[in-house]
C-alpha atoms as a PDB file:
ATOM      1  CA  UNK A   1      41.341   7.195  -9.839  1.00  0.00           C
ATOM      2  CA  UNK A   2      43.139   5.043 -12.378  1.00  0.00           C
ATOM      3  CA  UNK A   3      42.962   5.628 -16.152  1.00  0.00           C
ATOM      4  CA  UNK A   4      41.321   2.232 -16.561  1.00  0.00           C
ATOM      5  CA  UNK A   5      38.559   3.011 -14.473  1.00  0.00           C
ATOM      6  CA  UNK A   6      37.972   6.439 -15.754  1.00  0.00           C
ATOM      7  CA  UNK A   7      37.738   4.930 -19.013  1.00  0.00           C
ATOM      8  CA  UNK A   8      35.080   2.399 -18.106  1.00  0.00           C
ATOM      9  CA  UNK A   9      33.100   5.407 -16.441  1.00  0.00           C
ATOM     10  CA  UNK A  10      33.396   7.313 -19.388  1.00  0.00           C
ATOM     11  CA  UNK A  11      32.281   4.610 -21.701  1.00  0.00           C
ATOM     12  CA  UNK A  12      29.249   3.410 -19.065  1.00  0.00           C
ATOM     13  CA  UNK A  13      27.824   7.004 -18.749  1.00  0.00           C
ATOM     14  CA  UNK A  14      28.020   7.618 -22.905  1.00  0.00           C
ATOM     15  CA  UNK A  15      25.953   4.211 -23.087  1.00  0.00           C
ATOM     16  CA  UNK A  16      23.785   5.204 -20.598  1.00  0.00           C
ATOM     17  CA  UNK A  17      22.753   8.908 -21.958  1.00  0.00           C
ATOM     18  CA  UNK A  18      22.155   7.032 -25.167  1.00  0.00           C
ATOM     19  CA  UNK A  19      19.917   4.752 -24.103  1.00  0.00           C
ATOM     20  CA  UNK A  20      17.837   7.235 -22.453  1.00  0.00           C
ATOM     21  CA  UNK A  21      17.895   9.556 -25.402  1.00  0.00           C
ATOM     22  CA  UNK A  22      16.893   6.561 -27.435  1.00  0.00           C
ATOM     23  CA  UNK A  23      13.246   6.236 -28.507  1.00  0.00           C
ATOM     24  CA  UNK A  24      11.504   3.062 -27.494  1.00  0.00           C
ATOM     25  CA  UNK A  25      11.437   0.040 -28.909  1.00  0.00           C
ATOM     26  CA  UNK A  26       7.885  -0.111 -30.996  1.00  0.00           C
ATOM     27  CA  UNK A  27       5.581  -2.474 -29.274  1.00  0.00           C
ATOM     28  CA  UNK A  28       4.964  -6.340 -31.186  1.00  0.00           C
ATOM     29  CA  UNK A  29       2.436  -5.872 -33.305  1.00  0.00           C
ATOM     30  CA  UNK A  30      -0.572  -8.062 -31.095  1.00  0.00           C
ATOM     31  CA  UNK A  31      -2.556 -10.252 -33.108  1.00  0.00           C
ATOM     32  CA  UNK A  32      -5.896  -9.306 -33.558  1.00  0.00           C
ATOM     33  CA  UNK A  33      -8.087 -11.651 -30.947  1.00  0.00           C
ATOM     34  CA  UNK A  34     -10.307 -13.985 -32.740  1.00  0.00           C
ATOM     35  CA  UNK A  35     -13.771 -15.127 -31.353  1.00  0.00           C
ATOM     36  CA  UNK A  36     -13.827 -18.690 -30.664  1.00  0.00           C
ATOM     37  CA  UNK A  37     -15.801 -20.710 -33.360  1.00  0.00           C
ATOM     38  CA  UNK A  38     -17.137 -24.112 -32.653  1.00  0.00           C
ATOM     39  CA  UNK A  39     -16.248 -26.387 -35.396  1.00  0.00           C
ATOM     40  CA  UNK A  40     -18.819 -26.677 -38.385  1.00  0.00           C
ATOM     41  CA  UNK A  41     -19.913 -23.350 -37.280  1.00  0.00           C
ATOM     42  CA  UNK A  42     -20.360 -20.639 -39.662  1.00  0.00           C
ATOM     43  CA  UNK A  43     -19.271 -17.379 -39.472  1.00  0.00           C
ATOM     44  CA  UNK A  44     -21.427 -14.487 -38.300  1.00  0.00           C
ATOM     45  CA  UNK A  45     -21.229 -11.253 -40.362  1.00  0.00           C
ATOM     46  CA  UNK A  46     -22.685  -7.641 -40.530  1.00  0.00           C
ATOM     47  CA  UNK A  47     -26.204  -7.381 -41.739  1.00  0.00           C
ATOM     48  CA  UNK A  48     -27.487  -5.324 -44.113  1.00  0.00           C
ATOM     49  CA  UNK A  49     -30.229  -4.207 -41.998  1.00  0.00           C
ATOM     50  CA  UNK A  50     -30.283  -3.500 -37.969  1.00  0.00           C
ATOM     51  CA  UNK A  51     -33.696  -4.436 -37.413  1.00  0.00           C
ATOM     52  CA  UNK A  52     -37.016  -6.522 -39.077  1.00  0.00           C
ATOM     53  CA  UNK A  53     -40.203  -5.589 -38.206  1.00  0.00           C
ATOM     54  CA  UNK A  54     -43.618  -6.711 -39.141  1.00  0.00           C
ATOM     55  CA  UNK A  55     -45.739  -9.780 -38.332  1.00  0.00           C
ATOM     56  CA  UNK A  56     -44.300 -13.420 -37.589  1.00  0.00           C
ATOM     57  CA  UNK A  57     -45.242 -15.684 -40.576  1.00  0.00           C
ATOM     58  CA  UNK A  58     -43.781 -18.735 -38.989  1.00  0.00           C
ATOM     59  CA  UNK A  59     -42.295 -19.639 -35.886  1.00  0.00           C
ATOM     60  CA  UNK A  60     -40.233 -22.835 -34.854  1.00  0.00           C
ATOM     61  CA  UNK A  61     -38.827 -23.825 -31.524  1.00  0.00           C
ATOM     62  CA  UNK A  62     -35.712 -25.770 -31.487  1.00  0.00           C
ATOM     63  CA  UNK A  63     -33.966 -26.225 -28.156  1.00  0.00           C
ATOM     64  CA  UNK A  64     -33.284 -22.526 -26.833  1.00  0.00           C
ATOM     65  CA  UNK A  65     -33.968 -21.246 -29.799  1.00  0.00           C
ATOM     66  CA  UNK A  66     -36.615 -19.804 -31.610  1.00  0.00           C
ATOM     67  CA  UNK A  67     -36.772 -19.229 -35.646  1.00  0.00           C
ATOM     68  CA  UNK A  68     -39.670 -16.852 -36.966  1.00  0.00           C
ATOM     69  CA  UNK A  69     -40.137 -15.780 -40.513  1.00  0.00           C
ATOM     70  CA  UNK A  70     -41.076 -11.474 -40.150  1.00  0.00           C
ATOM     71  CA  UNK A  71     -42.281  -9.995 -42.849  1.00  0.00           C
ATOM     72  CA  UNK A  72     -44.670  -7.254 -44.327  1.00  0.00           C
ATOM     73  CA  UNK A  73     -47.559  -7.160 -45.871  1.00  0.00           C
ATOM     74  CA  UNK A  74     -47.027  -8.529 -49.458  1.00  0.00           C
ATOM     75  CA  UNK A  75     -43.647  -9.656 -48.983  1.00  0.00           C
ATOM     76  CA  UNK A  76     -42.300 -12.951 -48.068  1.00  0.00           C
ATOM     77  CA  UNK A  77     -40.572 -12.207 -45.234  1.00  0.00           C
ATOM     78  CA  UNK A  78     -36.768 -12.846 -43.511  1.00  0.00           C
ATOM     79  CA  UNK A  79     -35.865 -15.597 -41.324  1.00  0.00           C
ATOM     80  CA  UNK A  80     -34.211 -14.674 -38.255  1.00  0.00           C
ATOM     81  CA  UNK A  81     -33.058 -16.567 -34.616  1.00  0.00           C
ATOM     82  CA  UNK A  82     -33.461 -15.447 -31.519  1.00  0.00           C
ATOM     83  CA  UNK A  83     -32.536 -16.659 -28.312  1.00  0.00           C
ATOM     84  CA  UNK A  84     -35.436 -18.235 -26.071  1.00  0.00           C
ATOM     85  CA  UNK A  85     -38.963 -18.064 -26.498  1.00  0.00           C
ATOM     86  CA  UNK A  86     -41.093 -15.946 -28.029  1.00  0.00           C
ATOM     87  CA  UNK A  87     -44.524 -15.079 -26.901  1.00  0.00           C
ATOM     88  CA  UNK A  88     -45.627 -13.353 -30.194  1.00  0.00           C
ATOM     89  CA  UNK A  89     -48.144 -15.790 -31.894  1.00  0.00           C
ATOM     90  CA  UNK A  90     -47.634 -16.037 -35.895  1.00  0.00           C
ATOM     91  CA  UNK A  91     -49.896 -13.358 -36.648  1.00  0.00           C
ATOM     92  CA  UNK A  92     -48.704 -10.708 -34.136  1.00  0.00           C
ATOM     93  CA  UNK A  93     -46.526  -7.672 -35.019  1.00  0.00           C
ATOM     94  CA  UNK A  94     -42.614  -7.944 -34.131  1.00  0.00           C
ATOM     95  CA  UNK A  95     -39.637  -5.904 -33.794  1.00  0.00           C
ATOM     96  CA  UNK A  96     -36.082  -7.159 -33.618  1.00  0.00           C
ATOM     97  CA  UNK A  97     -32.599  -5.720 -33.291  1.00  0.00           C
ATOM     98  CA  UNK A  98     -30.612  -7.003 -36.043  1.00  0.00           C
ATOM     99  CA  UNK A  99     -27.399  -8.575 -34.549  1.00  0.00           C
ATOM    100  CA  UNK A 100     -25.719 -10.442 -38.027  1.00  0.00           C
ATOM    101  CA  UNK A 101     -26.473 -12.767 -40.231  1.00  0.00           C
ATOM    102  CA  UNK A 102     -25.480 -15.851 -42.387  1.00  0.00           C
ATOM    103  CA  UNK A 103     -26.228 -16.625 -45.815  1.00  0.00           C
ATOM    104  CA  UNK A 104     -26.558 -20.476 -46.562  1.00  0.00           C
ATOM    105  CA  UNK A 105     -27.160 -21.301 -42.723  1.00  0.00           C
ATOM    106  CA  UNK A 106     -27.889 -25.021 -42.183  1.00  0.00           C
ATOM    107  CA  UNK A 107     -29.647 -25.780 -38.382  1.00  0.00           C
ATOM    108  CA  UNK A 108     -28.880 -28.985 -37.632  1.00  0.00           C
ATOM    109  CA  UNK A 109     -31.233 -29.279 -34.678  1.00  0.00           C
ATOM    110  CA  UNK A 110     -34.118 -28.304 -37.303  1.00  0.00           C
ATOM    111  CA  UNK A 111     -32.424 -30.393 -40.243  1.00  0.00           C
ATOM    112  CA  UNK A 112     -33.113 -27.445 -42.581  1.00  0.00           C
ATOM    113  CA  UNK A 113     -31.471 -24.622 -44.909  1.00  0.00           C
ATOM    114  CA  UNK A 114     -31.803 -21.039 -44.802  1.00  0.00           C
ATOM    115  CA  UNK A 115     -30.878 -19.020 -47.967  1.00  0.00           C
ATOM    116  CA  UNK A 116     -30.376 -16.450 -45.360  1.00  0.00           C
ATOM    117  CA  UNK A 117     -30.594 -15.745 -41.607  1.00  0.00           C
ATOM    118  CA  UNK A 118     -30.708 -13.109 -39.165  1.00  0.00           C
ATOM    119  CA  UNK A 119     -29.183 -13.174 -35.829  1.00  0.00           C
ATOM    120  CA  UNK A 120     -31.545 -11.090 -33.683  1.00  0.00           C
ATOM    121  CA  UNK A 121     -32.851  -9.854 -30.173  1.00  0.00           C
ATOM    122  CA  UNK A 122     -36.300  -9.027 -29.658  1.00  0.00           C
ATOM    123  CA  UNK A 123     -36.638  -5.128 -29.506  1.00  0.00           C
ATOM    124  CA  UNK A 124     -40.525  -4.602 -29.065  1.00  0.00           C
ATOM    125  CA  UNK A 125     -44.060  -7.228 -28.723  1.00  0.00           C
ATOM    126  CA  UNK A 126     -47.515  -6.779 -29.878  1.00  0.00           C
ATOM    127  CA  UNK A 127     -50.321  -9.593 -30.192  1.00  0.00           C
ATOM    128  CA  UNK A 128     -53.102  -9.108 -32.473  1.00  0.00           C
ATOM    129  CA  UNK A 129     -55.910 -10.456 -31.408  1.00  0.00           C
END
């Protein structure tokens, strides 16, 4: 073999040992995803609470929506939103799952203000009659 090719041998299996021994490249930092927000729309953030429970005060359909004021006895009560209807008459006791919430919440549909609102699922249903 010529001394030109042995030389470009040499030199191609040094590089190559190298960049085997080499540790890999770090991966790109990925950006964290970020949930789609509809314009206008405010941001949904941790409650301080995972659930309210007591009897609906007031209750308001608006579209698929329904907004119901729970509270205790002797307290004012929270507002929260759940998705669909609710078969719990104002009166009955309620449970629900505390999803978020928003502080300053405007509803458009209802053309009204919430100091604060909870973003909820229904955990449990009882009518008193």
């Amino acid at each position: 073999m010529a001394a030109p090719h042995r030389l470009l041998l040499l030199v191609f299996g040094v590089l190559a040992s190298s960049a085997c021994d080499a540790p890999p490249d770090p991966p790109a930092a990925a950006e964290a995803p970020t949930p789609a927000v509809r314009e206008g729309m405010p941001a949904v953030g941790p409650a301080d609470r995972d659930q309210l429970v007591g009897e609906v005060r007031e209750l308001t359909l608006a579209g698929h929506y329904t907004y119901l004021r729970v509270g205790e006895a002797g307290t004012p009560g929270d507002w929260a939103v759940v998705m669909g209807p609710v078969d719990v008459p104002v009166g009955g006791a309620i449970e629900l799952r505390v999803q978020g919430s928003v502080d300053d919440f405007h509803s458009r549909q209802l053309d009204r203000d919430f100091d604060r609102l909870f973003f909820a699922s229904v955990a449990t249903r009882e009518t008193t009659t």
